[in-house]
PDB file of N, CA and C in Angstrom:
ATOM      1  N   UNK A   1      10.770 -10.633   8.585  1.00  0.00           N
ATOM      2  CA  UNK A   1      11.145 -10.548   7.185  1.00  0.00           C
ATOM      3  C   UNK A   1      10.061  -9.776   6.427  1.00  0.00           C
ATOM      4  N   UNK A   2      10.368  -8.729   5.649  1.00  0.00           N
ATOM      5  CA  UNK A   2       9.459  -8.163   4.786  1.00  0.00           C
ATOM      6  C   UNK A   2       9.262  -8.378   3.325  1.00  0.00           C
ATOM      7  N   UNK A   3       8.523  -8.710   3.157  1.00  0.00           N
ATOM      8  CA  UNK A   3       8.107  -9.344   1.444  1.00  0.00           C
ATOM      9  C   UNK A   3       7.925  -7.922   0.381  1.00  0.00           C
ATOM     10  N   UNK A   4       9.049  -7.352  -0.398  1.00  0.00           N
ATOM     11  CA  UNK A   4       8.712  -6.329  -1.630  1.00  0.00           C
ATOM     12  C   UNK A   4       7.543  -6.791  -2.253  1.00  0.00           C
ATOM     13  N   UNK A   5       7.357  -5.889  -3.105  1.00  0.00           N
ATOM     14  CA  UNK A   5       6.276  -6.051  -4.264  1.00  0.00           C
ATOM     15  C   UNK A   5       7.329  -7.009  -5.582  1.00  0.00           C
ATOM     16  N   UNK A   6       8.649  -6.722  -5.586  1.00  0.00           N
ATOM     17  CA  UNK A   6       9.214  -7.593  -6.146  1.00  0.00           C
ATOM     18  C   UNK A   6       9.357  -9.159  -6.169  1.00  0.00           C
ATOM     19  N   UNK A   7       9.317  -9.358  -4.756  1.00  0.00           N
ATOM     20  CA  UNK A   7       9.389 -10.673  -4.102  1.00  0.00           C
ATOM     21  C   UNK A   7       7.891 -11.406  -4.241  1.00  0.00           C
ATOM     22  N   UNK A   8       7.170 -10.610  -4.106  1.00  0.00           N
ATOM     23  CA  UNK A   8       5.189 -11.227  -4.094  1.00  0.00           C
ATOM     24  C   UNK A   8       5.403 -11.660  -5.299  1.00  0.00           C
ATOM     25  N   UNK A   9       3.929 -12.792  -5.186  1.00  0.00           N
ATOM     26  CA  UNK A   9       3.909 -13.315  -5.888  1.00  0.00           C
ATOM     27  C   UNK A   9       2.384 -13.341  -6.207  1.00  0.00           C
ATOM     28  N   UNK A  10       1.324 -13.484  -7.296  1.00  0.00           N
ATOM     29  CA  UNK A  10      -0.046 -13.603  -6.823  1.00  0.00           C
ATOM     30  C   UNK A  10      -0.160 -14.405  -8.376  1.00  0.00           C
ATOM     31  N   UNK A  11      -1.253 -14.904  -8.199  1.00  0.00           N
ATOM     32  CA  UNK A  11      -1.708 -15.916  -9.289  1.00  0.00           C
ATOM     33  C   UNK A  11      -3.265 -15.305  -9.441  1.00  0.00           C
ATOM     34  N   UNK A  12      -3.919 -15.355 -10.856  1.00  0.00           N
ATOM     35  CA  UNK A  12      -5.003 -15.235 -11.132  1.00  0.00           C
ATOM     36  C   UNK A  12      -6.014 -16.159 -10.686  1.00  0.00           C
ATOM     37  N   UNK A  13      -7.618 -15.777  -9.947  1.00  0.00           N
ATOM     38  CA  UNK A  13      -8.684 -16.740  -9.875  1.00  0.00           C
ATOM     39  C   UNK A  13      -8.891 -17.434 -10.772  1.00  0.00           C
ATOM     40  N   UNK A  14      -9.132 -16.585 -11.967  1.00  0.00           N
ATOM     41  CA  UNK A  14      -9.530 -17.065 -13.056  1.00  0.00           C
ATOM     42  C   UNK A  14      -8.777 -18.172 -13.697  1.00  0.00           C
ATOM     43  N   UNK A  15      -7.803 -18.161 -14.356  1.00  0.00           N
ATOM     44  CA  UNK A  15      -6.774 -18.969 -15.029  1.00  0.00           C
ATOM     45  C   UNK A  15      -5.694 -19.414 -14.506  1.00  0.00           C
ATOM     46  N   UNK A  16      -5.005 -18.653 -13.483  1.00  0.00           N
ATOM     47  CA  UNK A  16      -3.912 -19.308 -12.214  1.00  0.00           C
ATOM     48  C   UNK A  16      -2.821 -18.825 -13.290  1.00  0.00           C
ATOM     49  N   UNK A  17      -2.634 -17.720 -14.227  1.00  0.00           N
ATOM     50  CA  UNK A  17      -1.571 -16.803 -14.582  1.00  0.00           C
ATOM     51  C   UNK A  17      -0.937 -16.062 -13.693  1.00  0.00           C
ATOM     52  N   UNK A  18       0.251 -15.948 -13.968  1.00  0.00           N
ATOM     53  CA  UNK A  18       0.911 -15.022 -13.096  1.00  0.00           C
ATOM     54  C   UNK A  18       0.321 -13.514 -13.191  1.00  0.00           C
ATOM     55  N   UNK A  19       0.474 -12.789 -11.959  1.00  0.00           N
ATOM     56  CA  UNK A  19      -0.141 -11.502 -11.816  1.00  0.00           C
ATOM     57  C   UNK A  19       1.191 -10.494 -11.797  1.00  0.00           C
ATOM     58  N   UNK A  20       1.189  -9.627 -12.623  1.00  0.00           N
ATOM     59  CA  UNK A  20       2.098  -8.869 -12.547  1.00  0.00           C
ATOM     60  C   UNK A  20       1.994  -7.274 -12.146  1.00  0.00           C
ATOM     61  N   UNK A  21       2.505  -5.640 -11.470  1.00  0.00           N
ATOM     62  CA  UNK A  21       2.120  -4.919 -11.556  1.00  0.00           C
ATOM     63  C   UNK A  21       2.012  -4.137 -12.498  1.00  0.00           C
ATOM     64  N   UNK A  22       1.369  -3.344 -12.663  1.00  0.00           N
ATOM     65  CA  UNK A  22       1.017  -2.532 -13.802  1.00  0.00           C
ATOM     66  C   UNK A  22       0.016  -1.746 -13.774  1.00  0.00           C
ATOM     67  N   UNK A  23      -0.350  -1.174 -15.032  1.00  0.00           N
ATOM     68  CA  UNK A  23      -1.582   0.107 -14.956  1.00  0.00           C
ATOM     69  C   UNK A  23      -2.702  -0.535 -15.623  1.00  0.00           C
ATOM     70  N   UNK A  24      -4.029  -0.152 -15.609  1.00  0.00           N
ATOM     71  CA  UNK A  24      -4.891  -0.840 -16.303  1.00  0.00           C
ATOM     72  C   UNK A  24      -6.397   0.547 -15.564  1.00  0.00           C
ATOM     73  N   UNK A  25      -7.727   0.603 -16.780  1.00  0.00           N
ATOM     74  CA  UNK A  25      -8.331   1.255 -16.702  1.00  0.00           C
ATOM     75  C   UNK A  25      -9.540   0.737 -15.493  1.00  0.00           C
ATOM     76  N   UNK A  26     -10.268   1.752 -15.359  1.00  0.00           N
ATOM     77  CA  UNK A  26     -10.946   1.844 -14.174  1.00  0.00           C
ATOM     78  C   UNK A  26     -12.064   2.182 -14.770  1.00  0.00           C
ATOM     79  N   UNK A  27     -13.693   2.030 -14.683  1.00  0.00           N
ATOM     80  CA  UNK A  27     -14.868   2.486 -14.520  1.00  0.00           C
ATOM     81  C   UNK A  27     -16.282   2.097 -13.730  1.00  0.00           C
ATOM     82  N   UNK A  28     -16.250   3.504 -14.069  1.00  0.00           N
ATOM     83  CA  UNK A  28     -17.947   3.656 -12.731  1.00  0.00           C
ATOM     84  C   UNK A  28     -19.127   4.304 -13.068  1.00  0.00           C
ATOM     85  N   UNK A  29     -19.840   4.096 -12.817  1.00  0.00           N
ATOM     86  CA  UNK A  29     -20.986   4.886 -13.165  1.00  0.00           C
ATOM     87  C   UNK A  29     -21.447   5.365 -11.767  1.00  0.00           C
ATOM     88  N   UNK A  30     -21.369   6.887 -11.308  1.00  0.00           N
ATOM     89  CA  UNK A  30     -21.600   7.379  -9.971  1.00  0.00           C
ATOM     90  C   UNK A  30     -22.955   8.672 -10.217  1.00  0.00           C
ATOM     91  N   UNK A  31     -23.802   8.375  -9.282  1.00  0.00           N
ATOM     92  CA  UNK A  31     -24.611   9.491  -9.462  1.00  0.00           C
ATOM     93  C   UNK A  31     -25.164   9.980 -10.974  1.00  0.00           C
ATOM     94  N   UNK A  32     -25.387   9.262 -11.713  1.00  0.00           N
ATOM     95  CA  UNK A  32     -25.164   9.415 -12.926  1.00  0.00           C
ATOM     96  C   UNK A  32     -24.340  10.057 -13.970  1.00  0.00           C
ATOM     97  N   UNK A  33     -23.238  10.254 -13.363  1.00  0.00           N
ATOM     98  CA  UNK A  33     -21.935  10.238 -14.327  1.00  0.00           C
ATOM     99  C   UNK A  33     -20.757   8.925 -14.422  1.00  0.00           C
ATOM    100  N   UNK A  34     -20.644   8.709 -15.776  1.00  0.00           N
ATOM    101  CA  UNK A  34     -19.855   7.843 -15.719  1.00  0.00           C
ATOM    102  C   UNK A  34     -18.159   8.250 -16.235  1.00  0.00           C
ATOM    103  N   UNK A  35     -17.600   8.146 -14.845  1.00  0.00           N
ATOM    104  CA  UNK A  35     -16.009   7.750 -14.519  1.00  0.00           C
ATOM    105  C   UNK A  35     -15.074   7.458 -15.076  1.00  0.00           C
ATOM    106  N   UNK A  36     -13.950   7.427 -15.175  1.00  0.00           N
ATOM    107  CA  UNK A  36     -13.086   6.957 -16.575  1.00  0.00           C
ATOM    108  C   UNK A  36     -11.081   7.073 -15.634  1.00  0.00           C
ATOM    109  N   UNK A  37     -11.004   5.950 -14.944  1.00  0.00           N
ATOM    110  CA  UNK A  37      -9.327   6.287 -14.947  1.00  0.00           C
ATOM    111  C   UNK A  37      -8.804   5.520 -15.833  1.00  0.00           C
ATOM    112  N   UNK A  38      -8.153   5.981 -17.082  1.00  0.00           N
ATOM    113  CA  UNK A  38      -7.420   5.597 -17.570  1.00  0.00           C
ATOM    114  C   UNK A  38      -6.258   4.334 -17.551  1.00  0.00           C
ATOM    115  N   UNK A  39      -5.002   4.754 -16.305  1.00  0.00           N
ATOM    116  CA  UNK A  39      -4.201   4.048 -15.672  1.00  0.00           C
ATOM    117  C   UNK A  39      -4.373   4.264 -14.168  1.00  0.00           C
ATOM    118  N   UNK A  40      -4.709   3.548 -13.539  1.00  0.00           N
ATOM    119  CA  UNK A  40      -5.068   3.117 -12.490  1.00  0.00           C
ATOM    120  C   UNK A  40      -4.176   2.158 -12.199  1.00  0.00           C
ATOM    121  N   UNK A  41      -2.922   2.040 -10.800  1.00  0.00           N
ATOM    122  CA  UNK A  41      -2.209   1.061 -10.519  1.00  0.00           C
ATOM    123  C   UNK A  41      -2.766  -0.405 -10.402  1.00  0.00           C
ATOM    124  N   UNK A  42      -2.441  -1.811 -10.664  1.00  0.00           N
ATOM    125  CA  UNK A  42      -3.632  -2.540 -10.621  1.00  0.00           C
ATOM    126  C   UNK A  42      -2.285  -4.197 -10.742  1.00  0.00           C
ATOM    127  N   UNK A  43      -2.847  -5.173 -10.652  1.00  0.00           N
ATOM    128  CA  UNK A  43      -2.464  -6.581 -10.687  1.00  0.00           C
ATOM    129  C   UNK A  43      -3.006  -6.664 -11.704  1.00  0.00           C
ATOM    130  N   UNK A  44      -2.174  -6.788 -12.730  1.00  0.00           N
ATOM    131  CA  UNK A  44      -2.541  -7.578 -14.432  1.00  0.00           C
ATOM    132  C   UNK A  44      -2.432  -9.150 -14.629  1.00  0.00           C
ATOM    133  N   UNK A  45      -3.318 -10.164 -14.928  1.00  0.00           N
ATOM    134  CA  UNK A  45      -2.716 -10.941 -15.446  1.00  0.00           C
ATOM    135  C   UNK A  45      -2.236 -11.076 -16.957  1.00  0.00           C
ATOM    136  N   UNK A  46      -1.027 -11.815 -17.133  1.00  0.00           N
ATOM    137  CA  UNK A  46      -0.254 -12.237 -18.058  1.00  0.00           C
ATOM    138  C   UNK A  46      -0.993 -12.942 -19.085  1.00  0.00           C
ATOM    139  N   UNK A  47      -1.346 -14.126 -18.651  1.00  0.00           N
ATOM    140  CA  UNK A  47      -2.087 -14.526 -19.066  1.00  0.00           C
ATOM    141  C   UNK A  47      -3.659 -14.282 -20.164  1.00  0.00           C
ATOM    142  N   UNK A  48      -4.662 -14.099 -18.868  1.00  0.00           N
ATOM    143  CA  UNK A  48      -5.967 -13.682 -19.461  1.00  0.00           C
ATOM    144  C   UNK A  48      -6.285 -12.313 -19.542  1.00  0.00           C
ATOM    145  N   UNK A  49      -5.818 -11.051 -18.834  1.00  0.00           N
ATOM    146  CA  UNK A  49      -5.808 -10.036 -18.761  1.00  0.00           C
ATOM    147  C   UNK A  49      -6.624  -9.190 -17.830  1.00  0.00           C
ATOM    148  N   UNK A  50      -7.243 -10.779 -16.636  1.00  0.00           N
ATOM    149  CA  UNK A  50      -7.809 -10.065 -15.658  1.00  0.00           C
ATOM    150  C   UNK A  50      -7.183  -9.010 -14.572  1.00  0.00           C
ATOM    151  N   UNK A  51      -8.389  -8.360 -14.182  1.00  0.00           N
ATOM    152  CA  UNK A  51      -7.452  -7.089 -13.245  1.00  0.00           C
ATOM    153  C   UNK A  51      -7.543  -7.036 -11.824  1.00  0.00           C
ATOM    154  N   UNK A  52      -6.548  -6.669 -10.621  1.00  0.00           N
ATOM    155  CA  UNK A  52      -7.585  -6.635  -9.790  1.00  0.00           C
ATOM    156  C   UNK A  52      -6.374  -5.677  -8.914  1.00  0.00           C
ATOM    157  N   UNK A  53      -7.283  -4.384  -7.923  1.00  0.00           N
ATOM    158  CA  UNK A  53      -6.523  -3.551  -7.639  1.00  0.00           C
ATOM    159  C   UNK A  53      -6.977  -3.921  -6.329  1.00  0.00           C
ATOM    160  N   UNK A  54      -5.464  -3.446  -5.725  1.00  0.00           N
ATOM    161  CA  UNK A  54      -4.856  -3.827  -4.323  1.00  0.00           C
ATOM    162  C   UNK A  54      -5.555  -2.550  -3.450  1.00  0.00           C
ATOM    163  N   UNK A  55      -5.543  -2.777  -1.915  1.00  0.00           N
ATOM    164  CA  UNK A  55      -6.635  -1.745  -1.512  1.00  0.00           C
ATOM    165  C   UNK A  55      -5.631  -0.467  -0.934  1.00  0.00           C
ATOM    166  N   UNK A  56      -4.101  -0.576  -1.478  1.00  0.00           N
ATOM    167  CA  UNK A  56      -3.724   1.282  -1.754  1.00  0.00           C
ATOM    168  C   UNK A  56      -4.501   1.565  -3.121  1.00  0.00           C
ATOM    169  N   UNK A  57      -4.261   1.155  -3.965  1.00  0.00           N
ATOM    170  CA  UNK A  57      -5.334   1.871  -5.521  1.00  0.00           C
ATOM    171  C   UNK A  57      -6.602   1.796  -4.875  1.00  0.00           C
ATOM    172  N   UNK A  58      -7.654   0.998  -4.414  1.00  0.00           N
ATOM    173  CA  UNK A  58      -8.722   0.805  -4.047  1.00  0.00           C
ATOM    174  C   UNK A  58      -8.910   2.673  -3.034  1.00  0.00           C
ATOM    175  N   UNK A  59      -7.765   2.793  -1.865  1.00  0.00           N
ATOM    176  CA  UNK A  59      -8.168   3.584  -1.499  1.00  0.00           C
ATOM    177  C   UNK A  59      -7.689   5.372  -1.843  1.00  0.00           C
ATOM    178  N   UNK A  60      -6.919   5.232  -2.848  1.00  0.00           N
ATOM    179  CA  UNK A  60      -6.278   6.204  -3.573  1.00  0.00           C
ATOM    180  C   UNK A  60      -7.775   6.355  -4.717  1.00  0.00           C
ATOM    181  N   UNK A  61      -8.306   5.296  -5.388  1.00  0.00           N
ATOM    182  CA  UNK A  61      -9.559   5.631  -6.469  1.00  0.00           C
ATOM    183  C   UNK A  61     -10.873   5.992  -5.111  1.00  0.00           C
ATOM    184  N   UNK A  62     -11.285   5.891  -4.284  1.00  0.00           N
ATOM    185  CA  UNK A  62     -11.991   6.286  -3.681  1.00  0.00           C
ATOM    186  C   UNK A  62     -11.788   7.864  -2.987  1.00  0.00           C
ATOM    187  N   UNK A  63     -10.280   7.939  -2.690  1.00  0.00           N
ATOM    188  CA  UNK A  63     -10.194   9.211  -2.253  1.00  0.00           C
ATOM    189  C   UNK A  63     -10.658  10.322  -4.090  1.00  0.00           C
ATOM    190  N   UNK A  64     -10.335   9.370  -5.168  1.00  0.00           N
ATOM    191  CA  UNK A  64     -10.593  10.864  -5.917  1.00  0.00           C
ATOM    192  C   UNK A  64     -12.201  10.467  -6.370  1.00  0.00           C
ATOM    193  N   UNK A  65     -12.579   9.806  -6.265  1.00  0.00           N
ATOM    194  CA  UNK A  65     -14.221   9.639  -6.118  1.00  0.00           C
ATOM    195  C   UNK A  65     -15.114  10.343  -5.270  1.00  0.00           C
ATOM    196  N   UNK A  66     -14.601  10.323  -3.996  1.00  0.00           N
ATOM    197  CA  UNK A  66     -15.009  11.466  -3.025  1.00  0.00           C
ATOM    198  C   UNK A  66     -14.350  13.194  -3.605  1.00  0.00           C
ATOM    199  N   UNK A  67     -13.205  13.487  -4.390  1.00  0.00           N
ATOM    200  CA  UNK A  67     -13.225  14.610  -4.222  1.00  0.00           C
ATOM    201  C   UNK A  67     -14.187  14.877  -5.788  1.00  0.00           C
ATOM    202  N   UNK A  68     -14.630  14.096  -6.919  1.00  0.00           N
ATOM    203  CA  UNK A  68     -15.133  14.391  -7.874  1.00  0.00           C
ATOM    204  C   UNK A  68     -16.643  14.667  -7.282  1.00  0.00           C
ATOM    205  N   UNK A  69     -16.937  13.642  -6.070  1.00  0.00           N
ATOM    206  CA  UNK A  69     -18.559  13.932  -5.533  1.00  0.00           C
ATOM    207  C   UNK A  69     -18.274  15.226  -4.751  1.00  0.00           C
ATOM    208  N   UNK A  70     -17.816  15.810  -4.616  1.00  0.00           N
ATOM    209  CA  UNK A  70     -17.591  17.308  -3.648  1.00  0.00           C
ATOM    210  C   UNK A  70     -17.843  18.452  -5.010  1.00  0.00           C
ATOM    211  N   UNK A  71     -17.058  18.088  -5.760  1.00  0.00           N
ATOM    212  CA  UNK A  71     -16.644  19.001  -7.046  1.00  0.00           C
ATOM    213  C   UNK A  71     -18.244  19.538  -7.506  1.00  0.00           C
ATOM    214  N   UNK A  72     -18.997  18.103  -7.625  1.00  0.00           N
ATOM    215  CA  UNK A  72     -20.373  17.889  -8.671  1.00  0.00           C
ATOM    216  C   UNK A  72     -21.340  18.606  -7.887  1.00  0.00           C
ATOM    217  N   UNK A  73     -21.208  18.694  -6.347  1.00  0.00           N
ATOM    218  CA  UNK A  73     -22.202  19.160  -5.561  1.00  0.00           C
ATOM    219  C   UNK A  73     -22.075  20.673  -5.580  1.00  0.00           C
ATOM    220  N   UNK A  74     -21.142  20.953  -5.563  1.00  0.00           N
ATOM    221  CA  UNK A  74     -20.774  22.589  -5.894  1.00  0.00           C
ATOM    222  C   UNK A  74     -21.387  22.886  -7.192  1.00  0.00           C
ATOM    223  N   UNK A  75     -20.989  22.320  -8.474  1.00  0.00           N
ATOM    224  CA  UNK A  75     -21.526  22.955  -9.612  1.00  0.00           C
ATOM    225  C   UNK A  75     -23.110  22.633  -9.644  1.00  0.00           C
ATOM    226  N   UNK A  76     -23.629  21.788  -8.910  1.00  0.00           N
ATOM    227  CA  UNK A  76     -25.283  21.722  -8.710  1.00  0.00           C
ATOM    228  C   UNK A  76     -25.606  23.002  -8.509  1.00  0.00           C
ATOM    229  N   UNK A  77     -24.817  23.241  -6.966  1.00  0.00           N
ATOM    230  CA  UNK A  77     -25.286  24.127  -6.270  1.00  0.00           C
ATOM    231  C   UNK A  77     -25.508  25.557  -6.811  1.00  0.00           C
ATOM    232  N   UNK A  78     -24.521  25.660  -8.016  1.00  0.00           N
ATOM    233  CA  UNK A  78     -24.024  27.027  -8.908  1.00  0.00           C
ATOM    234  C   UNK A  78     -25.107  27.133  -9.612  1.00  0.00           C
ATOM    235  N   UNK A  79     -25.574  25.962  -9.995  1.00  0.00           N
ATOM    236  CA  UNK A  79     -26.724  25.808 -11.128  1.00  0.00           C
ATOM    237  C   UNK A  79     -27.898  26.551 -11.079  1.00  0.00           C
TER     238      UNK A  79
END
């Protein structure tokens, strides 16, 4: 049997609110620039408004983390 994202169910650590999907912002401070995704796919709670992203976003925000550290090393290099 396969469980949708419809069918899941997840509850917050924090408050034990229901977790729903949705978008919610992202930041980092890398190499000394600081990061900014806007909407970032993510588990919202209803409730308190904690966030917490599942490890496809986890590895979808790392793949563009690695291509922004590729980007930065080039314009060093230009420098």
């Amino acid at each position: 049997m396969t469980i949708t994202n419809e069918e899941a169910t997840m509850n917050c650590i924090c408050c034990k609110g229901t977790m729903e999907k949705g978008l919610a912002p992202f930041h980092t401070d890398r190499k000394g620039d600081h990061i900014t995704l806007d909407r970032a796919p993510a588990w919202v709670c209803t409730q308190c408004g904690e966030v917490y992203f599942d490890e496809p976003a986890v590895e979808a925000i790392q793949e563009v983390l690695c291509t922004l550290d590729q980007g930065t090393e080039k314009m060093a290099k230009s420098a």
